[in-house]
Structure formats: C-alpha cells, structure tokens
Protein backbone atom coordinates (compact mmCIF):
# COMPACT_ATOMS: atom_id res chain seq x y z
CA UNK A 1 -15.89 -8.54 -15.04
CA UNK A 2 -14.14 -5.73 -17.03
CA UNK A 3 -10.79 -6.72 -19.11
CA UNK A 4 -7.60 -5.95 -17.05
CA UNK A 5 -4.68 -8.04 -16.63
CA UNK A 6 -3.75 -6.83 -13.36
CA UNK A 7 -7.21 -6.61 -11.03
CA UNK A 8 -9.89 -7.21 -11.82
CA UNK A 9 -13.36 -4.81 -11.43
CA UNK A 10 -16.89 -6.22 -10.42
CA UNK A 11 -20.18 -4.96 -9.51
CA UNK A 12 -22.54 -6.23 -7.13
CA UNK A 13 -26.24 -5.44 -6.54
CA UNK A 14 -26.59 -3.45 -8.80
CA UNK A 15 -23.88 -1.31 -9.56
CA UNK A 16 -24.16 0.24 -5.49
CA UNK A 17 -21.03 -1.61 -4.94
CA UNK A 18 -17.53 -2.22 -6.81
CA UNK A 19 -15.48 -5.11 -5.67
CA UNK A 20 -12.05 -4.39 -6.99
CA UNK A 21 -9.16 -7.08 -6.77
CA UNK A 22 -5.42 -6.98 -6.93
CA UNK A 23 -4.76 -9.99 -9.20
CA UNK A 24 -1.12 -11.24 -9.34
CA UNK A 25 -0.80 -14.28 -7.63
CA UNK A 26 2.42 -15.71 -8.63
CA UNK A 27 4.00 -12.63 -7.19
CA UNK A 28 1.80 -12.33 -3.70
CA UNK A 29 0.34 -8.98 -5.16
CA UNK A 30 3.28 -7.39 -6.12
CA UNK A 31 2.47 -3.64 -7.47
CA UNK A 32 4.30 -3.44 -10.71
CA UNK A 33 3.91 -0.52 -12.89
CA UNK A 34 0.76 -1.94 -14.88
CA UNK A 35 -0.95 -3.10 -11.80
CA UNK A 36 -1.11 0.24 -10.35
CA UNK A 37 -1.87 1.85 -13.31
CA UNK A 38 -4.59 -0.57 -14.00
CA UNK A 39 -5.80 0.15 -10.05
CA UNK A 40 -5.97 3.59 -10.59
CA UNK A 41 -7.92 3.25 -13.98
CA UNK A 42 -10.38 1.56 -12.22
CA UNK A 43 -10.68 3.54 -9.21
CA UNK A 44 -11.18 6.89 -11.32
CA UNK A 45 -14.26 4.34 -13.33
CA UNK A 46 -16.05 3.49 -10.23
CA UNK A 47 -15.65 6.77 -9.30
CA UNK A 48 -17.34 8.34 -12.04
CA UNK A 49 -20.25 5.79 -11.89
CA UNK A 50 -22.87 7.61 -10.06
CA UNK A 51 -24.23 4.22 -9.31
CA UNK A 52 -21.60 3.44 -7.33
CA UNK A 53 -21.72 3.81 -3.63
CA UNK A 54 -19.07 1.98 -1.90
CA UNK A 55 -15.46 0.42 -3.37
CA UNK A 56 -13.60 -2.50 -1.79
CA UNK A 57 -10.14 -3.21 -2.69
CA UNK A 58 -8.82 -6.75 -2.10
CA UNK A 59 -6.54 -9.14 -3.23
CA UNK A 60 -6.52 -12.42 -4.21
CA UNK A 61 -4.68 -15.39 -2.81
CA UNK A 62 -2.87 -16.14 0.39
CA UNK A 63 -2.20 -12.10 1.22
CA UNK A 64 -3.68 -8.89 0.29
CA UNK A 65 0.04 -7.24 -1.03
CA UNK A 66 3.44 -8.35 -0.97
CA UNK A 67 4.19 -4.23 -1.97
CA UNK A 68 6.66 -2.82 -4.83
CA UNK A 69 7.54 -5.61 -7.10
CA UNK A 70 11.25 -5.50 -6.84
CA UNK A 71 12.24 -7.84 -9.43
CA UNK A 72 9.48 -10.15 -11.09
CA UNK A 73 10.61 -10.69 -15.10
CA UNK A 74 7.30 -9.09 -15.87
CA UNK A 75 8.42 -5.39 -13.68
CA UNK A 76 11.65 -5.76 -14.93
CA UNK A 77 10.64 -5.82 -18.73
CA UNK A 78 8.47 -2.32 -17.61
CA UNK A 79 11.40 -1.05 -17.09
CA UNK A 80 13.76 -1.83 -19.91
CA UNK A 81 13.45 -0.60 -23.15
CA UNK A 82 12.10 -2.87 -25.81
CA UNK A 83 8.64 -4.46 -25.82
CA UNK A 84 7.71 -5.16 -22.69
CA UNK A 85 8.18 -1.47 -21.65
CA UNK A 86 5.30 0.18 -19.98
CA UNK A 87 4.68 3.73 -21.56
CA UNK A 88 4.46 5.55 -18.80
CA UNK A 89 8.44 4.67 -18.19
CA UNK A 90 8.84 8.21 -20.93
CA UNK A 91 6.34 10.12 -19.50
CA UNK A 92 5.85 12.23 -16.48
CA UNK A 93 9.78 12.25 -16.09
CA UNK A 94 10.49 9.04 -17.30
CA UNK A 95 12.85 10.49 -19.92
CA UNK A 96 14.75 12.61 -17.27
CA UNK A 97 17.65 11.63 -15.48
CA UNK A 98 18.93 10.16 -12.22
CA UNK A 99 17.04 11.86 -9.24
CA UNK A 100 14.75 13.68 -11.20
CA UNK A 101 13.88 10.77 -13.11
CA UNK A 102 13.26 8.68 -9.97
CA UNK A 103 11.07 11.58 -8.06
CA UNK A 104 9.17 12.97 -11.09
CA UNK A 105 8.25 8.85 -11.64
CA UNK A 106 7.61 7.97 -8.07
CA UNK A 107 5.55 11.55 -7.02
CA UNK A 108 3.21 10.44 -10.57
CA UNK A 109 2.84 6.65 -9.43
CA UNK A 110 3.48 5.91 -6.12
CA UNK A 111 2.66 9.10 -4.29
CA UNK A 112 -0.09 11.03 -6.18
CA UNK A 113 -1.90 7.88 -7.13
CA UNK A 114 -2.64 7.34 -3.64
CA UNK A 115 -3.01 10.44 -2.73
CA UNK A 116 -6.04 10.88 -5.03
CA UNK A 117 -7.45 6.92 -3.86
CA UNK A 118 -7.61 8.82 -0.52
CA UNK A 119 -9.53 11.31 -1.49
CA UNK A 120 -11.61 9.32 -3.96
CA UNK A 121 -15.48 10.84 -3.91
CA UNK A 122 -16.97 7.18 -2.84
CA UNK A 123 -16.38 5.33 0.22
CA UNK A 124 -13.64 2.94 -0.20
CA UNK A 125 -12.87 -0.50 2.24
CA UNK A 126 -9.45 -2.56 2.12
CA UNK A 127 -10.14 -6.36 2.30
CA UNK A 128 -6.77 -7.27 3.81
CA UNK A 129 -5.57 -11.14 4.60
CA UNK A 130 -2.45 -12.59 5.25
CA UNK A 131 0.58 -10.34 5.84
CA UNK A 132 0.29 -6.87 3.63
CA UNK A 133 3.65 -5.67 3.64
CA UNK A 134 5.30 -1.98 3.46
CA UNK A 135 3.62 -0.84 -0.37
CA UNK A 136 0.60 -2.77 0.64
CA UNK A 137 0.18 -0.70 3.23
CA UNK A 138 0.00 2.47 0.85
CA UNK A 139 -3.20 0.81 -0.89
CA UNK A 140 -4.83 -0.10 2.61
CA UNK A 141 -4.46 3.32 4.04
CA UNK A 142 -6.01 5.05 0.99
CA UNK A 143 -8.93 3.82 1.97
CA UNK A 144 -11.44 4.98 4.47
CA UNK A 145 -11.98 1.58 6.34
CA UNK A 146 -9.82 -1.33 6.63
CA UNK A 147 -11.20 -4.97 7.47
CA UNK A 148 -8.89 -7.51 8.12
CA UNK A 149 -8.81 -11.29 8.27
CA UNK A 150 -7.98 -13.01 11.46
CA UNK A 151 -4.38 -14.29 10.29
CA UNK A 152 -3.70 -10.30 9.04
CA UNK A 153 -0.40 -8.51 10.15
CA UNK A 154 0.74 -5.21 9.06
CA UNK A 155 4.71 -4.72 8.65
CA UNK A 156 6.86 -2.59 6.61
CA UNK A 157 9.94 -3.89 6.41
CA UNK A 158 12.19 -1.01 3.59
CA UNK A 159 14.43 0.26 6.76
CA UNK A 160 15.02 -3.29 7.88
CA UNK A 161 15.84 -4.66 4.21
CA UNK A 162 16.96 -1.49 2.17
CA UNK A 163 17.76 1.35 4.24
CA UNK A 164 15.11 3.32 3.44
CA UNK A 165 12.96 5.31 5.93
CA UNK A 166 9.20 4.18 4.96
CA UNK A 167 7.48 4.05 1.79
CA UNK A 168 6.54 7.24 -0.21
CA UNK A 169 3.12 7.69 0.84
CA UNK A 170 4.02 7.93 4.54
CA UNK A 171 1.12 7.72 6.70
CA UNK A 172 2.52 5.01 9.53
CA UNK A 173 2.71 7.94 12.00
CA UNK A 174 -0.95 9.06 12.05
CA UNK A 175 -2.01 5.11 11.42
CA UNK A 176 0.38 3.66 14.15
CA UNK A 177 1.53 6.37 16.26
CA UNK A 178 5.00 7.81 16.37
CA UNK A 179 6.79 5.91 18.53
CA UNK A 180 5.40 2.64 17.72
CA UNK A 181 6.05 3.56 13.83
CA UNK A 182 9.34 4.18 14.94
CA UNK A 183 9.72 0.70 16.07
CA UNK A 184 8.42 -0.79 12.89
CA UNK A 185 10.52 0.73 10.93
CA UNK A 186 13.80 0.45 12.67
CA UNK A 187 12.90 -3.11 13.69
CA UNK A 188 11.41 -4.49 10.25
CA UNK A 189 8.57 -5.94 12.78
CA UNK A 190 5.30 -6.48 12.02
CA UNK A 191 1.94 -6.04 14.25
CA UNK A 192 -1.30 -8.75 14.50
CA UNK A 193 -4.57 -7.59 13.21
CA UNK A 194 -5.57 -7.33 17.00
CA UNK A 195 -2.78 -4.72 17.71
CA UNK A 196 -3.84 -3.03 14.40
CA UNK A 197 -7.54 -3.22 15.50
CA UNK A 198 -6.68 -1.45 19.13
CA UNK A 199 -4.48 1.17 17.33
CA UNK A 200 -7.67 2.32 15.41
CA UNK A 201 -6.59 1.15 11.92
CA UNK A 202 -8.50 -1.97 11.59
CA UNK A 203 -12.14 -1.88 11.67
CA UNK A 204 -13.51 -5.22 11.58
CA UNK A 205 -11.86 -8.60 12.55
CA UNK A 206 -13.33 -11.33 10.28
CA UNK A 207 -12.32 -15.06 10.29
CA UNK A 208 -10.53 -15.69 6.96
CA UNK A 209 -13.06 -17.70 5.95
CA UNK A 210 -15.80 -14.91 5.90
CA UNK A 211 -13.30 -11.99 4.88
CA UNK A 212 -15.59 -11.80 1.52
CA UNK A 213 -19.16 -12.23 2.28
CA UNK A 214 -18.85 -10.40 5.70
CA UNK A 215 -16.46 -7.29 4.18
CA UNK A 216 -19.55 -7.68 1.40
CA UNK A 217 -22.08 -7.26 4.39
CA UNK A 218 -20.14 -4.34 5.41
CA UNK A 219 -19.76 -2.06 2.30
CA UNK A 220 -24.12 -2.83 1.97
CA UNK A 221 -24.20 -1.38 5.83
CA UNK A 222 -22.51 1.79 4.15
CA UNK A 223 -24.10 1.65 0.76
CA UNK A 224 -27.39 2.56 2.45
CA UNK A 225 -26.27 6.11 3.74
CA UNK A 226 -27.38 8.87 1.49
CA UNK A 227 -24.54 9.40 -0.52
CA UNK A 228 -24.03 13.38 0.53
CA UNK A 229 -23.90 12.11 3.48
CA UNK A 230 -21.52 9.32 3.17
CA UNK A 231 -18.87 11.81 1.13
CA UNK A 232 -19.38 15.05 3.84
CA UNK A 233 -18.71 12.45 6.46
CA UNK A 234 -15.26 10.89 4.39
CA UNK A 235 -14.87 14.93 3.63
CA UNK A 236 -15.45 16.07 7.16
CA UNK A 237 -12.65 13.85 8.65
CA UNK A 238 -10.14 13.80 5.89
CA UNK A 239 -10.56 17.68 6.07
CA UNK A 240 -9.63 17.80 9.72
CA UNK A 241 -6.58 15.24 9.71
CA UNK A 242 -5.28 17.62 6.29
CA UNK A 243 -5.52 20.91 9.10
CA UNK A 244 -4.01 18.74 11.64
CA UNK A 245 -0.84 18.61 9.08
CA UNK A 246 -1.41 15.28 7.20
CA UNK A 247 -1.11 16.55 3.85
CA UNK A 248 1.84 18.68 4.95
CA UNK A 249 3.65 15.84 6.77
CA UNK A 250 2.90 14.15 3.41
CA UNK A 251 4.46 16.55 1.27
CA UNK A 252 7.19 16.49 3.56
CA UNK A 253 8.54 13.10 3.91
CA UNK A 254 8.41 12.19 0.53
CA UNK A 255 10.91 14.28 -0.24
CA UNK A 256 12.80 12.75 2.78
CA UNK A 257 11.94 9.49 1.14
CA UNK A 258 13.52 11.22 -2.56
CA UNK A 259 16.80 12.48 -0.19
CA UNK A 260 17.41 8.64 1.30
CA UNK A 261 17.42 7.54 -2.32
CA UNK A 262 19.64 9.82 -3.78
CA UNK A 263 21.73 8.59 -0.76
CA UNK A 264 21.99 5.18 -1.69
CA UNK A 265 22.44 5.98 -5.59
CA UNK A 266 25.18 8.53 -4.80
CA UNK A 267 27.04 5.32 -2.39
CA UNK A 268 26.68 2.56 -5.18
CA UNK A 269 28.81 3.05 -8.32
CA UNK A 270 26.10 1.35 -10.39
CA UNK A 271 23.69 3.89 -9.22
CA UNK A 272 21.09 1.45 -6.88
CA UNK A 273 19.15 3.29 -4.75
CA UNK A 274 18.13 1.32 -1.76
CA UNK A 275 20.82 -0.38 0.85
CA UNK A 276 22.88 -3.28 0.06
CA UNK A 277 24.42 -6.32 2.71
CA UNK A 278 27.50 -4.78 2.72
CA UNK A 279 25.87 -1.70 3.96
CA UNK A 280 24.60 -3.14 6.83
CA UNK A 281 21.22 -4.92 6.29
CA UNK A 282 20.59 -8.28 5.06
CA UNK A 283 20.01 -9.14 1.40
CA UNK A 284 16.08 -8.61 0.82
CA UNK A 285 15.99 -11.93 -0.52
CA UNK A 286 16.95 -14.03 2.26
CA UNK A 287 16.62 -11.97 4.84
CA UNK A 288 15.00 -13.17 8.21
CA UNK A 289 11.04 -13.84 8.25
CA UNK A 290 9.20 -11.02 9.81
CA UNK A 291 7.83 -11.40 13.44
CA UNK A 292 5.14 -9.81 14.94
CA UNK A 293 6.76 -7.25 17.53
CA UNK A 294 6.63 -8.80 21.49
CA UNK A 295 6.48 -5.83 24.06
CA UNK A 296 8.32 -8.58 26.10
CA UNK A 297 11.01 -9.44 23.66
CA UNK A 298 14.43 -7.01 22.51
CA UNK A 299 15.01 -9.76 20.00
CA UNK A 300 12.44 -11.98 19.04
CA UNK A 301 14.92 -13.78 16.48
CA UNK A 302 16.85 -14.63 19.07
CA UNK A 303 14.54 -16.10 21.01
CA UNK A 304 13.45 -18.26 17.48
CA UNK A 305 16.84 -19.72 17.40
CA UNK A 306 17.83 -20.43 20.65
C-alpha cells in the first residue's frame, strides 16, 4: 500500500492489476482538492507501470462518492490561506481573480483531470456502491467500464440544489441520453443500477456483498487480453465517440458550466457562485432526499408525504 492520505493504491497478482480507492470516509468520498490530486498522482503511476494491465477505482465505505466537497473543515482550510492551504490554490490560476480564477482552477482540476483518466493508456473499471452523486459521476465515467453494486443509484443533483446545469465534465448526455439527462438534472432525481444497466452505463450488477472479489474477477477477465489489444480496443471506441462530437460537446459545456457560475457570483454581493434558497432551490443542506425517478410519478415527494 503506497503512502497517500486520500486513496489509497494496491497491486494485486502481480502488479497486472491496480486497485485504487477513494479513502475519505467521514465525508462519504467527498473530492477535496488533495483527494483528486492524490487520484490523479496515482492514476499517471499505474499508468506508467508497464506491469500494469487493468485499474479499478473504488471507494470505501457505504458509497462510492458523495462528489465536490462543499464544505468539510479539511476543503475549507485548502482553500484559505495559512497552513492548511493546498499549493495548487496559486498555481494554474489560483492567483488570478474572480472568473478567471474559478475557470483557470476548475479546467486544471476538475475538467482536464478527467479528461486525461479517460483517456488513460490502461483499462480502467469504477467499483461503484451506494448512491454516487453528481462529481462522483465525473470519476465513474472516466473510466471504460462501470460495475455497480446492487443498492447503486446514479443522481446528480447541482440543478436541483445550486442552480447549476451539470458538473464540469459533462458527459450525462452520451451516458444517459438527452432527454432522460434532461430529467435528472431539472428534477435532482436519481436512477437504480438496473435503469443504469439498461441505459448501457453499467456493466455488471454485483450483490454488494461480492462488489470486490467479483469486480476483482472482472478486471483478471480483461487483464488477460494482449495489452495492444486491450488499448486499440479503449482507442478504437473513444476515437469514434471524440468524431461523433464528445470532445467538442465537452469543450463546449464547460464553458456553459464557467457562464452559470459567473451568473450566480455576479447575483450574490459576496460573490458565491452556485444558487441560494432565496433563489429558488432549497438549501443543499437540508434539502429533500433524492428519489429514484418513477416513469409513473410527476412528484414522487409528494407521493412520500401524503
């Protein structure tokens, strides 16, 4: 086991396979600024290992990713000067101001970062369980293969809870479908790993008590392809969905995603650049749970409370 604070990084048989884990428990996964830094540090070591064959990416605990920490002591002190700063808060833009700051710092470590998981030169498989919410979903859809835990649901919840219109790495159109990510988004609804599965973006559907050993089985399936093969085949389909406009459409909404936050931070006089409750959604906080969306149901917290 390598020495990070954030994930940690093991190999199994071998050195053909990396197991890497999100590692934040307390905060349900929460991707602060060292966490993904520390992901991405470990992503660029298994891929220079020329042992290594396949990646997984998990999580531990009750859920695979709670996404962006929004307000854990230990991302707050990242941000403020003093101490507990991270150092990349003054580089790549950190030392700029107001929208520049905020799209030079989230292209460098919310956007690019994922950008190059996805196109990481080994095959990579998310080990998802419990509800991976809107960030979460960044990390999952990096990789080439996502297997999923019986109790898994998928939701992103940032135009529900803070007016935003998806997270920076925007990929719920070519993953969902447009007019179901349309739902999502404007409902703050979430979908079942069965629904996922039938959509194409799950996989495998494992009990929750075999998400390890059986994801394990899975990535030794894969490690046995020659490797050429295995990275023309992740090269051969990433290739085609970039000429179908991914990349593009990529490009393209996260500077949507830059334009709704300068939005917000142009409204609020102390500059906060998501949506409040007295803009018209409910305090992040407290807001109601999520519910997996009912083709049946307009409302389905109004069927909960009646």
């Amino acid at each position: 086991m390598a020495d990070y604070k954030f994930v940690t990084y093991e190999s199994v048989d071998d050195g053909r396979i990396v197991r890497i884990m999100l590692n934040r428990l307390k905060t349900r996964n929460a991707q602060n600024r060292g966490m993904l830094v520390e992901l991405d540090e470990a992503f660029l070591r298994a891929e220079a290992d020329d042992q290594v064959r396949v990646v997984i990416l998990g999580g531990v605990g009750p859920l695979f990713s709670s996404g962006h920490d929004m307000g854990s002591e230990e991302a707050i002190a990242e941000r403020t000067a003093g101490p507990g700063q991270h150092p990349t808060m003054l580089i790549n833009g950190g030392t700029r101001l107001s929208a520049e700051n905020r799209m030079l710092q989230e292209w460098h470590y919310f956007f690019q970062n994922t950008l190059r998981w996805r196109n990481l030169r080994k095959i990579t498989i998310a080990q998802v369980q419990g509800t991976t919410y809107a960030a979460g979903l960044m990390l999952v859809w990096a990789c080439d293969l996502i297997v999923a835990a019986d109790d898994a649901k998928f939701a992103d919840v940032v135009g529900a809870r803070l007016g935003m219109c998806g997270v920076e790495y925007f990929g719920h159109p070519w993953e969902f479908g447009p007019r179901r990510a349309k739902e999502l988004l404007l409902t703050g609804d979430s979908i079942d790993v069965q629904e996922a599965f039938e959509l194409g973006m799950v996989s495998k559907i494992f009990p929750r008590a075999e998400l390890e050993d059986q994801t394990l089985a899975y990535a030794r399936r894969i490690a046995k392809l020659p490797t050429m093969a295995a990275l023309l085949i992740k090269e051969s389909v990433n290739q085609t969905v970039d000429n179908m406009g991914f990349y593009n459409a990529l490009q393209a909404t996260f500077t949507l995603h830059q334009l709704n936050h300068a939005h917000w931070a142009e409204i609020h006089d102390d500059g906060y650049q998501g949506a409040r409750p007295e803009d018209g959604v409910p305090d992040w906080r407290s807001a109601p749970r999520v519910v997996v969306r009912d083709p049946g149901v307009a409302d389905p917290h109004l069927v909960a409370s009646s």
